[in-house]
Protein backbone atom coordinates (compact mmCIF):
# COMPACT_ATOMS: atom_id res chain seq x y z
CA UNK A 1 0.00 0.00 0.00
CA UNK A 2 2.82 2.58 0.91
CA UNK A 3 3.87 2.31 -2.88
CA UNK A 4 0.81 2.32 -4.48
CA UNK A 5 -0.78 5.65 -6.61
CA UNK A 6 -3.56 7.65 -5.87
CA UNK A 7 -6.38 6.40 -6.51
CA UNK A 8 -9.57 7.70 -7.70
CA UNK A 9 -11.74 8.48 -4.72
CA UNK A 10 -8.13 10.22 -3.08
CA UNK A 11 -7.92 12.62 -6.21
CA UNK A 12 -11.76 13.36 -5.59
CA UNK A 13 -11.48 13.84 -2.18
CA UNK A 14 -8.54 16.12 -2.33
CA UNK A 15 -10.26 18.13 -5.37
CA UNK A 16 -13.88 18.22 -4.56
CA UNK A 17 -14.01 16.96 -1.03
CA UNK A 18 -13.51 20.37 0.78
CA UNK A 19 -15.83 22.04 -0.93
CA UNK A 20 -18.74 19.23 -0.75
CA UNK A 21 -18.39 19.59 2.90
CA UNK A 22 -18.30 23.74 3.18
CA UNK A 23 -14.84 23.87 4.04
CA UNK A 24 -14.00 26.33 1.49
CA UNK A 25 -17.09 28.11 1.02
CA UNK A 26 -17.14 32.12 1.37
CA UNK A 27 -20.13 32.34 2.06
CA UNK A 28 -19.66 32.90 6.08
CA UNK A 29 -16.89 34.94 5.16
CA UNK A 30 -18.77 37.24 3.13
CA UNK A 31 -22.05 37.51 5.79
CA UNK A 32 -19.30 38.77 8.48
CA UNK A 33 -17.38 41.12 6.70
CA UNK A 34 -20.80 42.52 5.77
CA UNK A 35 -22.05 43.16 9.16
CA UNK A 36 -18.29 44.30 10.08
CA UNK A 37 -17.88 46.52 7.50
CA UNK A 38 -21.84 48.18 8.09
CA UNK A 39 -21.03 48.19 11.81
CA UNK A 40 -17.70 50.54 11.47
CA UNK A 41 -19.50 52.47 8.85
CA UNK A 42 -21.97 53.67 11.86
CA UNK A 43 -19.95 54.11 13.97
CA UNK A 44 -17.50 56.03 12.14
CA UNK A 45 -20.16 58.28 10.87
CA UNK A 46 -21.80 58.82 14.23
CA UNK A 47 -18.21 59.23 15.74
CA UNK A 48 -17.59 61.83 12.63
CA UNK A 49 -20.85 63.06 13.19
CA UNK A 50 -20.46 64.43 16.45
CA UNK A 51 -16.76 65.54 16.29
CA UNK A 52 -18.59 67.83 13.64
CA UNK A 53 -21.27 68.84 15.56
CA UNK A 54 -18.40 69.83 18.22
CA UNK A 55 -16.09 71.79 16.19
CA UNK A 56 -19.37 73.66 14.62
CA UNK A 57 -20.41 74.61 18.50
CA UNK A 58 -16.79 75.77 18.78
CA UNK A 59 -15.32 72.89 20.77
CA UNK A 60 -13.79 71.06 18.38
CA UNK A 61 -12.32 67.55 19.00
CA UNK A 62 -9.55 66.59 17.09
CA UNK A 63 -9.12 63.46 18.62
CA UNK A 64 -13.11 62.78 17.87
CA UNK A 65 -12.61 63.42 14.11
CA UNK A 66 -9.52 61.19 13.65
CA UNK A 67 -11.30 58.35 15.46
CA UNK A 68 -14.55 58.54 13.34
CA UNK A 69 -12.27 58.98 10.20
CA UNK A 70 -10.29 55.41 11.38
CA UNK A 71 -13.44 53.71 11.62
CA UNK A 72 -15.17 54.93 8.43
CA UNK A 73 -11.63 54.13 6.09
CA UNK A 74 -12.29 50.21 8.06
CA UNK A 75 -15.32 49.96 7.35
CA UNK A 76 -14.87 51.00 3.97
CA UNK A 77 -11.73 48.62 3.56
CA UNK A 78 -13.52 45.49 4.79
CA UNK A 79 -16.14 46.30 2.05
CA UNK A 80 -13.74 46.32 -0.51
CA UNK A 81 -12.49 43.00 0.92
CA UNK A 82 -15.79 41.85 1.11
CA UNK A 83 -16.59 43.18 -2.76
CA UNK A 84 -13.41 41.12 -4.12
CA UNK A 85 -14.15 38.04 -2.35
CA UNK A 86 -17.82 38.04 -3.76
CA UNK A 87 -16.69 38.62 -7.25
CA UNK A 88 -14.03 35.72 -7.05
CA UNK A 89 -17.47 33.64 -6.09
CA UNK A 90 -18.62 34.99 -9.30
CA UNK A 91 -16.02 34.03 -11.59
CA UNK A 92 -16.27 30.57 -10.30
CA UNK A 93 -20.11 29.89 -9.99
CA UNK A 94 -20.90 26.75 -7.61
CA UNK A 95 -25.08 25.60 -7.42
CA UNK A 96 -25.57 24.55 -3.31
CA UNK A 97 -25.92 20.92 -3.14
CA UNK A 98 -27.66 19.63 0.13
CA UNK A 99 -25.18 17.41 2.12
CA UNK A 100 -26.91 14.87 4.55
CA UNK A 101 -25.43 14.23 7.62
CA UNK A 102 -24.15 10.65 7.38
CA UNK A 103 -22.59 11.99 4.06
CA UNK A 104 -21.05 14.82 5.78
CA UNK A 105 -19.35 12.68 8.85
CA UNK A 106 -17.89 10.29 5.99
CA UNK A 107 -16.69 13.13 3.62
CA UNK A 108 -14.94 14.44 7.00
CA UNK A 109 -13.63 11.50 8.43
CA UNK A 110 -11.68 10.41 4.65
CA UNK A 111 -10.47 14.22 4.72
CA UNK A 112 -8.98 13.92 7.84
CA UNK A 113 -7.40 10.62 7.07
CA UNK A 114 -5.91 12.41 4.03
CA UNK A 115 -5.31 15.99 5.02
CA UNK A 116 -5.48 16.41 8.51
CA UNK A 117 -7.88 18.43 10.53
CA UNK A 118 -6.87 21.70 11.66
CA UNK A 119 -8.90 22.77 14.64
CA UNK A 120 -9.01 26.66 13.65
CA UNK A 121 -11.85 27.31 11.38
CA UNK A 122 -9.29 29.76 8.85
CA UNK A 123 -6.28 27.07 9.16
CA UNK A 124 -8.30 24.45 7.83
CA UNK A 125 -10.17 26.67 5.29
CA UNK A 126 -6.82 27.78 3.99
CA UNK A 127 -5.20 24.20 4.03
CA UNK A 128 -7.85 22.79 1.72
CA UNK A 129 -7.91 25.65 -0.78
CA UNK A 130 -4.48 25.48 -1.20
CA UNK A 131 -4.92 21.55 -1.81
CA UNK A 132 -7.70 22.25 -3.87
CA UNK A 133 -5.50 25.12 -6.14
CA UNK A 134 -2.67 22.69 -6.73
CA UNK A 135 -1.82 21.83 -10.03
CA UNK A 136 -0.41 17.89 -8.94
CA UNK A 137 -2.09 16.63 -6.23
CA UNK A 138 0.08 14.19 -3.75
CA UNK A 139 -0.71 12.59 -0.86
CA UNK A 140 1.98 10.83 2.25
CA UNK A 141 2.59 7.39 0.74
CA UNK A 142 0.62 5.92 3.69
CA UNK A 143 -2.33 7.54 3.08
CA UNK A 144 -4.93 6.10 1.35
CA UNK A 145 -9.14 6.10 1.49
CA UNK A 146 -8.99 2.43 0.81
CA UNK A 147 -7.17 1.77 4.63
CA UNK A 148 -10.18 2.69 6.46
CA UNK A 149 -13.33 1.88 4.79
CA UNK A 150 -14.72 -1.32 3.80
CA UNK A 151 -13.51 -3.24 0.78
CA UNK A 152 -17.21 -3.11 -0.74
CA UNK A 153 -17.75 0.84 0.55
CA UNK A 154 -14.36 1.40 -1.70
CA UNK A 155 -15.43 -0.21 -4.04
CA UNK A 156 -18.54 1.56 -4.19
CA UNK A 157 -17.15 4.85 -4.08
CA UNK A 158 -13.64 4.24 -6.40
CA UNK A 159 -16.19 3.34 -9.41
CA UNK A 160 -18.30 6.55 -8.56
CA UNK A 161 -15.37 9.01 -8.32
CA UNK A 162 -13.77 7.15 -11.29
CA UNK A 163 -17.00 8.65 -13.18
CA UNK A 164 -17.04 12.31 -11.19
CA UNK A 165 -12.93 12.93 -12.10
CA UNK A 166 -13.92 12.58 -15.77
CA UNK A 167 -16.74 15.02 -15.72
CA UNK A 168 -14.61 17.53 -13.44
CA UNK A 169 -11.64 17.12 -15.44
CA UNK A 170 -13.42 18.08 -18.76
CA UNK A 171 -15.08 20.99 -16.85
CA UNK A 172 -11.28 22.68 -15.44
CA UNK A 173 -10.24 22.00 -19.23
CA UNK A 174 -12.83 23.85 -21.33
CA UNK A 175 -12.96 26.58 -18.06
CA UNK A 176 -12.74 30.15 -19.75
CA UNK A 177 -12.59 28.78 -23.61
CA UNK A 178 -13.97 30.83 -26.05
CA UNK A 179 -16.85 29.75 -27.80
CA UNK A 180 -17.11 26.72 -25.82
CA UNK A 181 -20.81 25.37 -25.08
CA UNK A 182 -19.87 23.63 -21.84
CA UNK A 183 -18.85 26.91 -20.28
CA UNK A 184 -22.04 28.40 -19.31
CA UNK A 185 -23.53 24.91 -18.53
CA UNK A 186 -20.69 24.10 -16.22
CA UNK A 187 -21.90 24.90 -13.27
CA UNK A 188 -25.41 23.11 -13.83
CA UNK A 189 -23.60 19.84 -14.81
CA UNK A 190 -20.89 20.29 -11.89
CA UNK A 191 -23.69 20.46 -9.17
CA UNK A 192 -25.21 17.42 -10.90
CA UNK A 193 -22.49 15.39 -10.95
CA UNK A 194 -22.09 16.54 -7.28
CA UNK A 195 -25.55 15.92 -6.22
CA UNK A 196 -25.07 11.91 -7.86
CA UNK A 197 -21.45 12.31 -5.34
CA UNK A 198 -23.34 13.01 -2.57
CA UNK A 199 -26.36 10.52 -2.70
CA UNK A 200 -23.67 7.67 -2.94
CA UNK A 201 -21.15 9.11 -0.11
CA UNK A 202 -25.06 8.96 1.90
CA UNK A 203 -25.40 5.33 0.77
CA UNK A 204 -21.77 4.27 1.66
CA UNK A 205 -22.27 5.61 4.61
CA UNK A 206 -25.04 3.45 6.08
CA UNK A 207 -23.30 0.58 4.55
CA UNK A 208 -20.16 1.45 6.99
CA UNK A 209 -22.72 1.67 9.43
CA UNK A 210 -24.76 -1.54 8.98
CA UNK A 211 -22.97 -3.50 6.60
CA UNK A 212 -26.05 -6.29 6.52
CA UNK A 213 -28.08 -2.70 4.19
CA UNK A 214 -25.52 -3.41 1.26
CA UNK A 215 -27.71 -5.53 -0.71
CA UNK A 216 -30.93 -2.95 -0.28
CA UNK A 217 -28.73 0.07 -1.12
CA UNK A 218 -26.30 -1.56 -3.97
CA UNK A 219 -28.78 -1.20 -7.17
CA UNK A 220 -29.60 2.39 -6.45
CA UNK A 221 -25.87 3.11 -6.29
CA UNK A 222 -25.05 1.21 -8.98
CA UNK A 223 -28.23 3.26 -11.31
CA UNK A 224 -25.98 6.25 -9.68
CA UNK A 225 -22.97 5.67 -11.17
CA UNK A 226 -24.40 4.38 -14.28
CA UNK A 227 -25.74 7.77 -14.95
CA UNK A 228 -22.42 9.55 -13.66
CA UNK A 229 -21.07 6.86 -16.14
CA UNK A 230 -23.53 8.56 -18.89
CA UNK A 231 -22.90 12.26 -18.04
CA UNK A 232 -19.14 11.78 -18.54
CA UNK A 233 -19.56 10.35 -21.87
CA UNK A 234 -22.07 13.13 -23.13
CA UNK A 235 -19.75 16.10 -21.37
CA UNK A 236 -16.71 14.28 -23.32
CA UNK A 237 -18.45 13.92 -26.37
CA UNK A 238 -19.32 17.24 -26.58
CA UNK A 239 -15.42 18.67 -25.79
CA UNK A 240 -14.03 16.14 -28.35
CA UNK A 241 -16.82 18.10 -31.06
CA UNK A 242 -16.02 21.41 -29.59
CA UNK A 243 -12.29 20.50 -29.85
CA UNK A 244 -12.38 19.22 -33.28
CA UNK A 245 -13.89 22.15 -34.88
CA UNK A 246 -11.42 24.35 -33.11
CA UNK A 247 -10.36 27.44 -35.83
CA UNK A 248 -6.81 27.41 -34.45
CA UNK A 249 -4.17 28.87 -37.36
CA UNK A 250 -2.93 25.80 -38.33
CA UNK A 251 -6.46 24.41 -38.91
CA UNK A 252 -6.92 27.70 -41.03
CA UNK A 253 -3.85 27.52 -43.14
CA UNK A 254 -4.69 23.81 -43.49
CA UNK A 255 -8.75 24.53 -44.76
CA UNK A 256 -7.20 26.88 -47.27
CA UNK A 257 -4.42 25.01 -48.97
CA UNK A 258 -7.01 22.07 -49.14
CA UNK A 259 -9.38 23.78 -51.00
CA UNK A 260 -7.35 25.50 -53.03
CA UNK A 261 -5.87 22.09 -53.74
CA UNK A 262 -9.78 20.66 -54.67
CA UNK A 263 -10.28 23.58 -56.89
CA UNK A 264 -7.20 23.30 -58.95
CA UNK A 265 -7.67 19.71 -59.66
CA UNK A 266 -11.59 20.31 -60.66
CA UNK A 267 -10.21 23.60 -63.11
CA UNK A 268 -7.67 20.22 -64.43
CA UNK A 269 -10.46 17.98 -64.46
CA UNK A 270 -12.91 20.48 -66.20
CA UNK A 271 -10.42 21.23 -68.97
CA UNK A 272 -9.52 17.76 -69.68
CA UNK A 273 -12.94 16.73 -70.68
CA UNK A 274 -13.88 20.02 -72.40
CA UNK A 275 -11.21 19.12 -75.18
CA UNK A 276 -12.71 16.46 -77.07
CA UNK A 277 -16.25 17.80 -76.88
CA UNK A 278 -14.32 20.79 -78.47
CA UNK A 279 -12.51 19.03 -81.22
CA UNK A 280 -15.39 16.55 -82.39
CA UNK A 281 -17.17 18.80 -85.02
CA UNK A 282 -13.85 19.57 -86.46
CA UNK A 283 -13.64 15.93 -86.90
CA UNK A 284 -16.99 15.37 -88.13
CA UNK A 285 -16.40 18.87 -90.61
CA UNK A 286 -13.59 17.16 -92.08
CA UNK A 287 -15.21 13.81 -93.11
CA UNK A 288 -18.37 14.98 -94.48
CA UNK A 289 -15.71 17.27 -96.60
């Protein structure tokens, strides 16, 4: 086991794992730097306010103004901070998918085997986006999913994220490409694909629990990961057509010397059979003479 690659269900984890689970999501973030930056703003203007009001009644309070002015320019920063983080959410649109509980717990307890489990909130939030932002993905040789679940729950959940890695790896490739139709649909078919994820990690996780469920639970989660199975051939399917019909400027150069190429041999073609149509009624002329 300590030589052995990463397997599936490790790369999913690692990629998609954190933010299944809400590890990485800004959402909290963005809530309290609202009400941060809206609480400074009121009290820097009521602090301004009245360091005004002062000065105007001819007692003015320098001290008063500068404090009001500090706590305006913070609140105003942490909306800035707040305005940047919600437009990174932007540029990477994610649809919610519900997470049950028994899902959750499992999707935890793998992480942890993997990655570790800072106890600070921000540590393990910035952990697992760095993870998630890595180009390579690797893993301590001794750490695999496979060690601590069930060989039928692996197997389970290997053949599921086999499926998932395709459709996710399609989706990071055609990210940002012009004129690409899986673009705009990529967040509708990433949330599906993570919705399928989720009902199986729910179903794997009552099998750890009572392993005498598997045979109730096994031909829904096998219909699952047919369908995963399905979605990554149609998302493929549609980047291989998307990709073949690229206009790079080698495919351009190529389209014109080929037809140029066709219409030179049709202009030899056309001439070669217009001659003897041409020189039959000289023939004909020269008999009846």
């Amino acid at each position: 086991m300590a030589t052995e690659e990463m397997r599936s269900l490790d790369r999913f984890l690692t990629a998609r794992g954190p933010a299944l689970t809400g590890i990485t999501s800004e959402a909290r973030r963005v809530r309290v730097m609202g009400v941060l930056a809206a609480g400074y703003g009121l009290v820097g203007a009521a602090t301004a306010a009245l360091g005004a009001g002062m000065a105007m009644a001819g007692k003015p309070l320098l001290p008063l103004l500068i404090q009001g002015g500090t706590f305006l320019l913070t609140g105003g920063l942490l909306a800035g901070i707040r305005t940047g983080i919600k437009h990174r959410m932007q540029q990477d649109p994610t649809l919610p998918v519900e997470v049950a509980p028994d899902a959750q717990a499992l999707l935890q307890r793998l992480l942890s085997h993997l990655h570790g489990w800072p106890l600070s909130r921000i540590r393990r939030r910035r952990r697992y986006r760095r993870l998630m932002r890595r180009q390579t993905i690797a893993l301590p040789t001794e750490k695999r999913c496979e060690a601590i679940l069930r060989s039928e729950t692996f197997a389970l959940l290997e053949s599921a994220a086999r499926e998932a890695n395709r459709i996710y790896g399609v989706l990071e490739q055609v990210k940002g490409l012009p004129s690409s139709a899986l673009d705009p649909m990529a967040p509708s078919i990433r949330a599906a694909a993570d919705e399928e994820m989720v009902s199986i990690f729910q179903m794997a996780a009552q099998i750890e629990k009572f392993p005498e469920s598997k045979e109730s639970r096994w031909g829904e989660a096998q219909q699952k990961i047919a369908d995963l199975h399905a979605l990554a051939e149609q998302v493929e399917k549609q980047f291989a057509l998307r990709d073949s019909t690229s206009s790079s400027r080698l495919h351009t150069v190529l389209n014109a010397l080929s037809a140029d190429v066709r219409a030179r041999e049709e202009l030899n073609a056309s001439a070669y059979t217009s001659t003897p149509s041409e020189a039959e009624p000289q023939i004909l002329g020269s008999r009846s003479s």
